[in-house]
C-alpha atoms as a PDB file:
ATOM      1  CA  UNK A   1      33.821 -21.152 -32.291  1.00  0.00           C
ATOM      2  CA  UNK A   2      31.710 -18.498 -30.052  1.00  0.00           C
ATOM      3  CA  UNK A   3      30.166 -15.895 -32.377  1.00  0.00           C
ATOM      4  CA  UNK A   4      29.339 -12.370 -30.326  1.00  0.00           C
ATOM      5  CA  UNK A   5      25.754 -11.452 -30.886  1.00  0.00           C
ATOM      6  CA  UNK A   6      24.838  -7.507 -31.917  1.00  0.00           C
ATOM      7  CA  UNK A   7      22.086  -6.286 -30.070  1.00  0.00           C
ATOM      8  CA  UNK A   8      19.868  -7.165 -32.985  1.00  0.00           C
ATOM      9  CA  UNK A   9      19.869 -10.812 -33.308  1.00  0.00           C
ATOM     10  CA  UNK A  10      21.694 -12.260 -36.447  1.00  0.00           C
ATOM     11  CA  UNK A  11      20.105 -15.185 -38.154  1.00  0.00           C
ATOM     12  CA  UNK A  12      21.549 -18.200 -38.925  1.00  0.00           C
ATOM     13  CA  UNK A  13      22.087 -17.095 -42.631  1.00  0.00           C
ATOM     14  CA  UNK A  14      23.583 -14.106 -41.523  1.00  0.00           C
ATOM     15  CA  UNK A  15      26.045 -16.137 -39.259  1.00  0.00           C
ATOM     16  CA  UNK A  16      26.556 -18.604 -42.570  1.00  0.00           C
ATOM     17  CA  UNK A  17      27.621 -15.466 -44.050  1.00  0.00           C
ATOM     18  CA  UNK A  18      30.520 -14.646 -41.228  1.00  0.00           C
ATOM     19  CA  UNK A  19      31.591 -18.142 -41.258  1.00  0.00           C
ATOM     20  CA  UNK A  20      32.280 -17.702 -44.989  1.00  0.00           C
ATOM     21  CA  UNK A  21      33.708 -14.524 -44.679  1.00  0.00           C
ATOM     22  CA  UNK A  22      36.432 -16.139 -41.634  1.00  0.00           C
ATOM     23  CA  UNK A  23      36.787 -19.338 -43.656  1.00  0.00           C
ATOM     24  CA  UNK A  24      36.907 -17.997 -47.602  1.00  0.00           C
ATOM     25  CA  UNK A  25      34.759 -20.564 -48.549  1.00  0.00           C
ATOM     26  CA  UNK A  26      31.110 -21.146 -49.300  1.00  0.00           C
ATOM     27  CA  UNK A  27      28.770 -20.613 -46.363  1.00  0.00           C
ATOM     28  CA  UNK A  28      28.945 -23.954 -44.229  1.00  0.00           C
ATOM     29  CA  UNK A  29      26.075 -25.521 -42.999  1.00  0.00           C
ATOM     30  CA  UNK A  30      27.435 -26.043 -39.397  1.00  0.00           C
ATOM     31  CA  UNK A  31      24.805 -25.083 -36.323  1.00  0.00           C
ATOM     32  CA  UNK A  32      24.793 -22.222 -34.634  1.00  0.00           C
ATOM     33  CA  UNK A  33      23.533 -22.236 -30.846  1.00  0.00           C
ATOM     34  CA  UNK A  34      22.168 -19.476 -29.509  1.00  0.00           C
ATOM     35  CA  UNK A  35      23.790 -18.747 -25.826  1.00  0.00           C
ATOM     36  CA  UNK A  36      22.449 -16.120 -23.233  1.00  0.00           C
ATOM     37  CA  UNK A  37      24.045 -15.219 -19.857  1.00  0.00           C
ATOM     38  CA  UNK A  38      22.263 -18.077 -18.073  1.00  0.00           C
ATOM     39  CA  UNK A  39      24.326 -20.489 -20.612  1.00  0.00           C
ATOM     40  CA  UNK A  40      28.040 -19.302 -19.806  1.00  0.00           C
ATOM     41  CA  UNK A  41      28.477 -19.639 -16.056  1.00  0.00           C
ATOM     42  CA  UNK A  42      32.391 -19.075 -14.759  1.00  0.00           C
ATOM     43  CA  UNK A  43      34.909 -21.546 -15.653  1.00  0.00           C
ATOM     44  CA  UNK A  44      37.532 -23.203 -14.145  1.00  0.00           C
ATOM     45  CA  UNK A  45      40.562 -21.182 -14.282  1.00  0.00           C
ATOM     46  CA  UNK A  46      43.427 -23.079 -13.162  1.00  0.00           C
ATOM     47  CA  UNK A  47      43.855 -27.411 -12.906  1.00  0.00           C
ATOM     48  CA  UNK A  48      42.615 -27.536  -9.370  1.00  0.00           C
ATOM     49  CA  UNK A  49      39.545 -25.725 -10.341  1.00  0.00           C
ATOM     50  CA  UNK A  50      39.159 -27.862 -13.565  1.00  0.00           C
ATOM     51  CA  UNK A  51      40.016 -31.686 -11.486  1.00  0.00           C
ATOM     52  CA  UNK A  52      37.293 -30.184  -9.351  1.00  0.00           C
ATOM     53  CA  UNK A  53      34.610 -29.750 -11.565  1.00  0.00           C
ATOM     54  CA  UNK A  54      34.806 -32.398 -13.086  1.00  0.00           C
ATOM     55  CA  UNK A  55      34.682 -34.845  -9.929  1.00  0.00           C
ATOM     56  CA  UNK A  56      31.551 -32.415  -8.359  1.00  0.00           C
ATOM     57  CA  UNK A  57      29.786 -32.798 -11.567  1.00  0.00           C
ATOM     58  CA  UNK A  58      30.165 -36.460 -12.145  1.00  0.00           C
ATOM     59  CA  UNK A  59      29.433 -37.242  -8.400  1.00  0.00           C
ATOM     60  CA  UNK A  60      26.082 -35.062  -8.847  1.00  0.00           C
ATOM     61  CA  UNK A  61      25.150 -36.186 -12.165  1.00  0.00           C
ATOM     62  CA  UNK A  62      21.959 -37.940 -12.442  1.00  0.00           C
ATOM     63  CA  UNK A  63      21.125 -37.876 -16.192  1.00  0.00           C
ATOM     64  CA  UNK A  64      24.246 -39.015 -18.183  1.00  0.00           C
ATOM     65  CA  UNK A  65      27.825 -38.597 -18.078  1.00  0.00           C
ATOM     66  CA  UNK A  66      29.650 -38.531 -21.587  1.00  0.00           C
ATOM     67  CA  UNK A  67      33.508 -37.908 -22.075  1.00  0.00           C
ATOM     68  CA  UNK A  68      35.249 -37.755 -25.134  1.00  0.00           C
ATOM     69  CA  UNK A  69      39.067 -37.333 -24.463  1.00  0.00           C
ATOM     70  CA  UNK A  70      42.532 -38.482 -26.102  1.00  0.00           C
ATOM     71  CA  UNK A  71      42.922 -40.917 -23.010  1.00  0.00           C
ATOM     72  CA  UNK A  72      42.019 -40.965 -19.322  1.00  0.00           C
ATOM     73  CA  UNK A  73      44.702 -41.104 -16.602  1.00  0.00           C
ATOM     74  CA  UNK A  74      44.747 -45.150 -15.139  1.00  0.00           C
ATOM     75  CA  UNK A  75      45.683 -43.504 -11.156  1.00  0.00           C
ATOM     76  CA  UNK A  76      47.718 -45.736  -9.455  1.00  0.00           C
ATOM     77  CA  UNK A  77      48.447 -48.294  -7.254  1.00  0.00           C
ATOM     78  CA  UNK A  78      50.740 -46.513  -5.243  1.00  0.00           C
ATOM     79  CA  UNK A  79      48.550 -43.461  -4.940  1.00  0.00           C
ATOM     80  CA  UNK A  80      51.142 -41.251  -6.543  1.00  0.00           C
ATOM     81  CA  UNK A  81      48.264 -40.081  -8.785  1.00  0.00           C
ATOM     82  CA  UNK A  82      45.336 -38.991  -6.392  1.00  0.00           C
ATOM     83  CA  UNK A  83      43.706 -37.097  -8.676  1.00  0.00           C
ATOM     84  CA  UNK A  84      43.091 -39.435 -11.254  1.00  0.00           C
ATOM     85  CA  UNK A  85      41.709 -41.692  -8.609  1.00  0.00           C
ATOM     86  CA  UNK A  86      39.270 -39.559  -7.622  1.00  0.00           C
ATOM     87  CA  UNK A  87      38.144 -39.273 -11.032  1.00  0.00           C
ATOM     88  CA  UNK A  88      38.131 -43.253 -11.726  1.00  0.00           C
ATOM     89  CA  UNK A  89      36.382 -43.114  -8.334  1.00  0.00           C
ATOM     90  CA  UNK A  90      33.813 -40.409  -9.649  1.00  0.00           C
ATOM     91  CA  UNK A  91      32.749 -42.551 -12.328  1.00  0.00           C
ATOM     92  CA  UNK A  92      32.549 -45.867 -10.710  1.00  0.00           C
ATOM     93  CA  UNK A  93      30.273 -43.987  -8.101  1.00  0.00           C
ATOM     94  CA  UNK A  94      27.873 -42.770 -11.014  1.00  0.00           C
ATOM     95  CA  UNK A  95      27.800 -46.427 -12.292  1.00  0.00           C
ATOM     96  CA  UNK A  96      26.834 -47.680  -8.845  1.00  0.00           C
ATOM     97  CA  UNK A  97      23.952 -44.744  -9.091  1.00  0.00           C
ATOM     98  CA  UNK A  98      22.805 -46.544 -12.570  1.00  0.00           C
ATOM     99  CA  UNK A  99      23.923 -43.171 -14.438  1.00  0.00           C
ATOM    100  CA  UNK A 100      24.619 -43.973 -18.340  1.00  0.00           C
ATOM    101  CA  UNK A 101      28.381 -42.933 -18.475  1.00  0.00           C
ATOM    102  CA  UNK A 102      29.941 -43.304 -22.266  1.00  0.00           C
ATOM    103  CA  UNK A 103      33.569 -42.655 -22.712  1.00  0.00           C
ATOM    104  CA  UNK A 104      35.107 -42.322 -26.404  1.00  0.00           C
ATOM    105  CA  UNK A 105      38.858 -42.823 -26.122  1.00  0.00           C
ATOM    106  CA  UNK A 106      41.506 -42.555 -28.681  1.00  0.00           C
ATOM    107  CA  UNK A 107      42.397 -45.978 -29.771  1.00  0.00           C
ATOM    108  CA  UNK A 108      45.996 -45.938 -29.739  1.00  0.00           C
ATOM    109  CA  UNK A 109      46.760 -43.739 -26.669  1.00  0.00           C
ATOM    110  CA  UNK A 110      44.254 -45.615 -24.998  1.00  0.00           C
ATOM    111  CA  UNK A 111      46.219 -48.948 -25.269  1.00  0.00           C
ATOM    112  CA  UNK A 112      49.214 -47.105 -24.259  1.00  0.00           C
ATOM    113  CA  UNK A 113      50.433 -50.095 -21.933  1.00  0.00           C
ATOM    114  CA  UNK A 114      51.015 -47.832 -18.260  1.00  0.00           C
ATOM    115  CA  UNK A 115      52.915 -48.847 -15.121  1.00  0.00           C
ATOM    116  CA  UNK A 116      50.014 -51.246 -13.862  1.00  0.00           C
ATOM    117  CA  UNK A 117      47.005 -51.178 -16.515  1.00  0.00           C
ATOM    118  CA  UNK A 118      46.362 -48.673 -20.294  1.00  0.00           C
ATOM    119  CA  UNK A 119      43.945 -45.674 -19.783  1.00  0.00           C
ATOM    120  CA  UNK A 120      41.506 -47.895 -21.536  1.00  0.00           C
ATOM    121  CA  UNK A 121      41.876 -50.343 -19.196  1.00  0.00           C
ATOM    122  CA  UNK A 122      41.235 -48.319 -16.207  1.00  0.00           C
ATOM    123  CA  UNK A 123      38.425 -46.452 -17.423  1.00  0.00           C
ATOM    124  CA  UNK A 124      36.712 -50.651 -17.962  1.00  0.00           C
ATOM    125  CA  UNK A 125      37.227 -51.154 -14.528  1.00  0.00           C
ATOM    126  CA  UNK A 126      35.610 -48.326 -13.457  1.00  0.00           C
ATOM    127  CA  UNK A 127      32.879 -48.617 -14.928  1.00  0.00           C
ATOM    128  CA  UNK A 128      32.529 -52.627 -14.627  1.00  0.00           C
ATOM    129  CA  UNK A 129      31.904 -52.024 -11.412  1.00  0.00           C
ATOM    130  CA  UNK A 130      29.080 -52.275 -11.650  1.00  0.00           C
ATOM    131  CA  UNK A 131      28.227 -51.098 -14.926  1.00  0.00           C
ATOM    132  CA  UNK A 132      24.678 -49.860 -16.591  1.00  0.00           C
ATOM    133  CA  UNK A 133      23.799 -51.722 -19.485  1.00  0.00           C
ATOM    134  CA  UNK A 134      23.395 -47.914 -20.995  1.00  0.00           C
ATOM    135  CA  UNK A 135      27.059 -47.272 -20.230  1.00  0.00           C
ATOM    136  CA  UNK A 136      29.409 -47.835 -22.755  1.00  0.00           C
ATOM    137  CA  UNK A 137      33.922 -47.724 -23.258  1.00  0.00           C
ATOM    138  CA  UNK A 138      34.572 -47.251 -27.080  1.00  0.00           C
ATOM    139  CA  UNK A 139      38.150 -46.523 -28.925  1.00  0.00           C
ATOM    140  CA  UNK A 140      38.344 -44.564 -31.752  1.00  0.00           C
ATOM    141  CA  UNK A 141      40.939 -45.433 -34.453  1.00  0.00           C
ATOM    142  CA  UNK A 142      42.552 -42.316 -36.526  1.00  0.00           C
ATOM    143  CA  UNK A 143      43.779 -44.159 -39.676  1.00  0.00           C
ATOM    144  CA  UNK A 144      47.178 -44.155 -40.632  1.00  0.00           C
ATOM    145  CA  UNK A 145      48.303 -41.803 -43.336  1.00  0.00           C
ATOM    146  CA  UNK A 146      48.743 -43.002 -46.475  1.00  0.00           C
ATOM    147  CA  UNK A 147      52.506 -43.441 -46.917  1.00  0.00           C
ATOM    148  CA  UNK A 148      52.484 -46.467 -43.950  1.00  0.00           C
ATOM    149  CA  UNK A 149      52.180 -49.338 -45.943  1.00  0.00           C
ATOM    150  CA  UNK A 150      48.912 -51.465 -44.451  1.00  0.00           C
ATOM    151  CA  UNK A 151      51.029 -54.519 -43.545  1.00  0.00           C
ATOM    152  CA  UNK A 152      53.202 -52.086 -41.271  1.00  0.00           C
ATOM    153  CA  UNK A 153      51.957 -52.102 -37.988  1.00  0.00           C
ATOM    154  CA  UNK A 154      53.546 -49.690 -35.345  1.00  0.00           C
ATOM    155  CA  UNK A 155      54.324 -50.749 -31.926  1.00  0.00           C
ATOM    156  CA  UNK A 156      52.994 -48.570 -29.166  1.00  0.00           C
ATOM    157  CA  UNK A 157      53.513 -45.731 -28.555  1.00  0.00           C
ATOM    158  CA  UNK A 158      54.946 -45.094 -32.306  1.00  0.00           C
ATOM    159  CA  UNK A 159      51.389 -45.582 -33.991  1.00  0.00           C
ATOM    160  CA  UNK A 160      50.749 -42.362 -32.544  1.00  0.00           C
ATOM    161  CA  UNK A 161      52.638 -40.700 -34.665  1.00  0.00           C
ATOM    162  CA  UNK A 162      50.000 -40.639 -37.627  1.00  0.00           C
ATOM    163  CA  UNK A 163      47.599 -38.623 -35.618  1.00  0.00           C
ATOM    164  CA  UNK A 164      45.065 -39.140 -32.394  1.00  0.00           C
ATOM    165  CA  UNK A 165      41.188 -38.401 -31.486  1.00  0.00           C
ATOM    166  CA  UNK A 166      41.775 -35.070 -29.601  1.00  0.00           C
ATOM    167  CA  UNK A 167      38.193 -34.081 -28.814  1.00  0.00           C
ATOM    168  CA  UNK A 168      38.251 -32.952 -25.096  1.00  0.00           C
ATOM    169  CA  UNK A 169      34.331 -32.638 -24.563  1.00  0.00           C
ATOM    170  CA  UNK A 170      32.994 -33.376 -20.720  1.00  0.00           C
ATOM    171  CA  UNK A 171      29.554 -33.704 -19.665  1.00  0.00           C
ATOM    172  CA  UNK A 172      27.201 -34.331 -16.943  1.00  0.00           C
ATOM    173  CA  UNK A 173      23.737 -33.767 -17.474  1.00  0.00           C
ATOM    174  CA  UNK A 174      22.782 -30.314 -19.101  1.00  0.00           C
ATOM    175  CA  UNK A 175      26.451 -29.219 -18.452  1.00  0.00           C
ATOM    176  CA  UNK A 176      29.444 -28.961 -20.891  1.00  0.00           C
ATOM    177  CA  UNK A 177      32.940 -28.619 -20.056  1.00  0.00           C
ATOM    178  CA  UNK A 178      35.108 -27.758 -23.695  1.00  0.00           C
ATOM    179  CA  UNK A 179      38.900 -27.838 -22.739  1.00  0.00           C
ATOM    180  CA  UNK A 180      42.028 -28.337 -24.006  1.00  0.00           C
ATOM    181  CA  UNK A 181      43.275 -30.246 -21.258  1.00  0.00           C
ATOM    182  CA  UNK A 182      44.191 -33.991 -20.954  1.00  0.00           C
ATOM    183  CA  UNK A 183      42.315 -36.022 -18.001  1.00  0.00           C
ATOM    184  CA  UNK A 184      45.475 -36.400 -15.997  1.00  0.00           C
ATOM    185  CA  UNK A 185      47.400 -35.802 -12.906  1.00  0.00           C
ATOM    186  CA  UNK A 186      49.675 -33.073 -14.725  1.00  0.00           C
ATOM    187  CA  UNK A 187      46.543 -31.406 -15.947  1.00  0.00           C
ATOM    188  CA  UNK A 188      44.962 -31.264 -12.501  1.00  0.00           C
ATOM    189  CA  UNK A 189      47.381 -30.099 -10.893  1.00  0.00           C
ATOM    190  CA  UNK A 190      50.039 -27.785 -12.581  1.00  0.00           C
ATOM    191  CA  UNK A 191      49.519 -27.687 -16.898  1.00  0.00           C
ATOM    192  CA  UNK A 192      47.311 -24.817 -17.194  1.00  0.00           C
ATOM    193  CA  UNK A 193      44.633 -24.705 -20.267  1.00  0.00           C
ATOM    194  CA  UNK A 194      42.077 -23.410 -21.923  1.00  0.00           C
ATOM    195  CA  UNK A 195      38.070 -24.129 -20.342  1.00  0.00           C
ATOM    196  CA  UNK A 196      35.074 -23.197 -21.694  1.00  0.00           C
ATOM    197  CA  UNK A 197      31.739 -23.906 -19.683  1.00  0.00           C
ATOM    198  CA  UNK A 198      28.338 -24.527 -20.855  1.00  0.00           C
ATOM    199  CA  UNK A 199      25.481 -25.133 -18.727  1.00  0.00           C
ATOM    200  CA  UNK A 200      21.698 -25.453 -18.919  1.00  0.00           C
ATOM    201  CA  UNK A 201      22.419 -27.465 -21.925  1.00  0.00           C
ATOM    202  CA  UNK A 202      23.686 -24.262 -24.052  1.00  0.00           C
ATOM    203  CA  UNK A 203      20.366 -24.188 -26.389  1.00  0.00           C
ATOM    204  CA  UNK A 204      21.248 -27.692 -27.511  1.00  0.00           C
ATOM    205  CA  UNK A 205      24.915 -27.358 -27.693  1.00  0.00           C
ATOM    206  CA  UNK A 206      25.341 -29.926 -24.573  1.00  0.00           C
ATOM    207  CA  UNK A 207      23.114 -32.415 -26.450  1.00  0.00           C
ATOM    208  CA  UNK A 208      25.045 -31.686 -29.522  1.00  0.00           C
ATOM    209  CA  UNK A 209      28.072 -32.879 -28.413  1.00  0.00           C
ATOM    210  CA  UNK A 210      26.867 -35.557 -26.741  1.00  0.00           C
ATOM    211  CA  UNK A 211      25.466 -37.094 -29.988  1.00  0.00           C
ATOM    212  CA  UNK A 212      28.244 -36.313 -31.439  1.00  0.00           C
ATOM    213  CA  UNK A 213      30.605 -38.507 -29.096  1.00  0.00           C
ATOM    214  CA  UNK A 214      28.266 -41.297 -29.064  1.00  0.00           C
ATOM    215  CA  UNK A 215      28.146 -41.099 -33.317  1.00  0.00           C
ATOM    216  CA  UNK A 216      31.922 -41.241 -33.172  1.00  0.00           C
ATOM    217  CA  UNK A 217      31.215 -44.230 -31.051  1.00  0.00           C
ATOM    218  CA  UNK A 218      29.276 -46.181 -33.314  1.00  0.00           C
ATOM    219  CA  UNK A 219      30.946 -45.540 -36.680  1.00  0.00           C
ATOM    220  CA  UNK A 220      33.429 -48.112 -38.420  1.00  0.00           C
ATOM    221  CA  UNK A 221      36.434 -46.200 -37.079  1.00  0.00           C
ATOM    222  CA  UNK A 222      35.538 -47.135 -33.201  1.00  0.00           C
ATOM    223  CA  UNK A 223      35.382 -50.304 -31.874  1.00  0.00           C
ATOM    224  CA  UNK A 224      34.284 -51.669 -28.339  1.00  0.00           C
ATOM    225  CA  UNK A 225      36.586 -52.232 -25.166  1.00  0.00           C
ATOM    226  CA  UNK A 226      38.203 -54.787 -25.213  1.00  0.00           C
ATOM    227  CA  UNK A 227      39.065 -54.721 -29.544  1.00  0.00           C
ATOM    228  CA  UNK A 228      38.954 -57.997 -31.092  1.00  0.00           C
ATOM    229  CA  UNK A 229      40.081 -56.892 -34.268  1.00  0.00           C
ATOM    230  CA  UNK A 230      42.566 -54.374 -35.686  1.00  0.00           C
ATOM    231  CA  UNK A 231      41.479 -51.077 -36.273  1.00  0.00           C
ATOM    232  CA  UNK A 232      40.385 -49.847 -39.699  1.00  0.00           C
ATOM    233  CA  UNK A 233      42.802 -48.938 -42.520  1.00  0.00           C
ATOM    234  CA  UNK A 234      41.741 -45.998 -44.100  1.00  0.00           C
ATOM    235  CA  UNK A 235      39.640 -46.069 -47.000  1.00  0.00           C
ATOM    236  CA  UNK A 236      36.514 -44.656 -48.800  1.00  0.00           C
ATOM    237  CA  UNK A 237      34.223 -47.111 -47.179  1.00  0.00           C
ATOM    238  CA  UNK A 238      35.443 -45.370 -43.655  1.00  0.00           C
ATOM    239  CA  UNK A 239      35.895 -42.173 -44.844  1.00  0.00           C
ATOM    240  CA  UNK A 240      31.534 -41.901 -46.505  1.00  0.00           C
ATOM    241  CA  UNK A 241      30.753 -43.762 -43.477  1.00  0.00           C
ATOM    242  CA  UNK A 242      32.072 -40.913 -41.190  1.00  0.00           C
ATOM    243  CA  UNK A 243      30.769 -38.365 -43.272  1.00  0.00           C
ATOM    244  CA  UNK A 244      27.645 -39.679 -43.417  1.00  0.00           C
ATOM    245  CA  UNK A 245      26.867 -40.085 -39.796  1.00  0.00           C
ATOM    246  CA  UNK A 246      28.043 -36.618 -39.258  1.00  0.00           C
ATOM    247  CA  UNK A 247      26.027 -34.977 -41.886  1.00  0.00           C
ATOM    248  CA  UNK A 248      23.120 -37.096 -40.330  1.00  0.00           C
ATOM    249  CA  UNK A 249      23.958 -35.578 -36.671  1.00  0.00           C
ATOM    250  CA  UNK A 250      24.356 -32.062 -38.056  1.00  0.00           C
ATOM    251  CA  UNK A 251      20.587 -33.088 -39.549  1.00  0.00           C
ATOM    252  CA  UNK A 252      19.418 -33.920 -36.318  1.00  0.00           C
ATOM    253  CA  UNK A 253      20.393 -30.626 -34.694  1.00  0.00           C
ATOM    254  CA  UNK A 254      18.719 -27.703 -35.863  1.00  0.00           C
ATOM    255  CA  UNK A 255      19.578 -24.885 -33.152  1.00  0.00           C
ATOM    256  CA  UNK A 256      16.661 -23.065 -31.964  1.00  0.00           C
ATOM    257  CA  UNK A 257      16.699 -19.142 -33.775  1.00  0.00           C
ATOM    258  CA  UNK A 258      18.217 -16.288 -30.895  1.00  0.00           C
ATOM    259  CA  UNK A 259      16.028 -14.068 -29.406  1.00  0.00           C
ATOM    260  CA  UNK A 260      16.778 -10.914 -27.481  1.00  0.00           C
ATOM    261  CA  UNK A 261      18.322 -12.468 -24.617  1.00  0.00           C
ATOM    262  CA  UNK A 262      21.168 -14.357 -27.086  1.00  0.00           C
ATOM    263  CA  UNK A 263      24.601 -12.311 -26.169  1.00  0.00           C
ATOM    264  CA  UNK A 264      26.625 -15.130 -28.365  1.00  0.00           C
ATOM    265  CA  UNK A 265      26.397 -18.108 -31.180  1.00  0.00           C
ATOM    266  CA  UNK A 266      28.360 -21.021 -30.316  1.00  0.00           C
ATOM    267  CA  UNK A 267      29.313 -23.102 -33.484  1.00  0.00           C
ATOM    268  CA  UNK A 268      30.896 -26.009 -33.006  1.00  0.00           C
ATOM    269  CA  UNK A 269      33.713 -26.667 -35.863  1.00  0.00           C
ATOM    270  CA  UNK A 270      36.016 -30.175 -35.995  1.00  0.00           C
ATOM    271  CA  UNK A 271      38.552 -31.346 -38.170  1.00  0.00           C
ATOM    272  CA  UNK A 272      37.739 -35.186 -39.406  1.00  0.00           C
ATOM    273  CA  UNK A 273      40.543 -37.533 -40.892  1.00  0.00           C
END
C-alpha cells in the first residue's frame, strides 16, 4: 500500500490512523516507509521491460539476490523458452560471482512436474552450480483448508486448489521489484502486469522484504529443496509459529520517521493463511 505524503509530513500515528480509517478496524501496527523521489525510479512498463530488469539487475548484483515468487519458469531444453533461460542463466552467473541468492517458492506449484524438470527443480540447478553456502532454495507449504481430510493427499496439480504462496517480491541489492507477474515466458513476453520499483533500498522497505522472504523461509510451513517430508497440515502449532516470526520481523523494522523530502509512505500489507 503507497500512502501520498501532504506537504507536512504525517507521522506514523497519523498514518495508523488512515490505515484504520481504510480498514474499519483498530489502528494496525504495520510499518510505514518513508519514500522520496530518489526511492521510486521508472518501472518497467510492459514484459520485455520487466524480463529485462530483472536479468540486468541480477547480472549486476553484488550484494544479494532474493526472490519470492509462486514458481520460477524451468526454460527448456529445446530453447522454446529463451527467456526463462536467461533468467536461470542470470542466477547461475551470480552464484559463480559468490552472490547469496535465496529463492522462496510455493511448495506445490513448485513441484509441478514440467516437460523436462519442476520450477523447483530448475531453480536447484541453477544455483548448484556452483552454489554459495549463503544461497539457499526453500518451498513454502499453504495448508490445506480444513474440509480436506489430512489422510487425503492431492495429486499435482489438484493440491493447488486450496491456495498458493503468491508473494511476487524481486531483489538485487538495494533494489525492489513488487509485481504481479509470474517469472515466466508468458509474462516476459506478452501478459502485461502491474510493477512497482523501489530502489536505494526504499528507507528500509528493500530490507524489509527481504527479511521477510527469508522468515517465510525458515518457519515450519517451508521446508528445504529437495523435501524429505510432507508438508505441514495446518494447525495451531503452524499457525503461532507464523505469527510469531512475523510479529518478530515487524519488531525488527522500525521505519525511519519522513522528513521534508518524503512525497509517499509505503506500507507493506499481506494476507497469511
Amino acid at each position: 500500500m503507497l500512502l501520498s505524503a501532504s506537504r507536512r509530513c504525517m507521522s506514523n500515528g497519523s498514518i495508523s490512523t488512515l490505515l484504520k480509517a481504510a480498514t474499519g478496524s483498530a489502528p494496525l501496527s504495520f510499518p510505514a516507509f518513508p519514500l522520496t523521489a530518489a526511492h521510486l525510479p521508472p518501472a518497467p512498463s510492459n514484459p520485455s521491460e520487466f524480463h529485462e530488469h530483472l536479468v540486468s539487475s541480477i547480472s549486476s548484483a553484488t550484494d544479494r539476490v532474493t526472490i519470492g515468487s509462486l514458481y520460477v519458469g524451468p526454460g527448456s531444453l529445446a530453447s522454446s523458452a529463451p527467456r526463462e533461460d536467461e533468467l536461470l542463466s542470470a542466477l547461475r552467473a551470480a552464484c559463480s560471482r559468490d552472490v547469496p541468492v535465496n529463492v522462496l517458492l510455493d511448495r506445490n506449484r513448485g513441484l509441478r512436474p514440467q516437460q523436462h524438470t519442476s520450477s523447483a527443480g530448475a531453480v536447484h540447478s541453477a544455483l548448484s552450480s556452483p552454489q554459495p553456502s549463503s544461497s539457499s532454495l526453500s518451498l513454502f507449504s499453504v495448508p490445506p483448508p480444513p474440509v480436506v481430510p489430512p489422510f487425503l493427499t492431492l495429486p499435482s496439480p489438484l493440491n493447488e486448489i486450496g491456495g498458493v504462496f503468491h508473494l511476487k517480491a524481486y531483489i538485487a541489492d538495494d533494489s525492489l521489484l513488487l509485481t504481479g507477474a509470474n517469472l515466466s515466458e508468458e509474462y516476459f513476453t506478452d501478459r502485461i502486469d502491474r510493477y512497482f520499483l523501489f530502489s536505494d533500498g526504499a528507507g528500509g522497505l528493500v530490507d524489509f522484504y527481504d527479511d521477510l522472504i527469508k522468515s517465510l523461509a525458515s518457519c515450519p510451513a517451508s521446508s528445504p529443496y529437495p523435501p524429505t517430508l510432507p508438508p505441514a497440515r495446518r494447525s495451531a502449532a503452524t499457525s503461532d509459529a507464523l505469527a510469531a516470526s512475523l510479529s518478530s520481523l515487524i519488531a525488527r523494522h522500525p521505519p525511519p520517521s519522513g522528513d521534508d523530502a518524503t512525497v509517499a509512505y509505503a506500507v507493506p500489507t499481506f494476507q497469511c493463511p
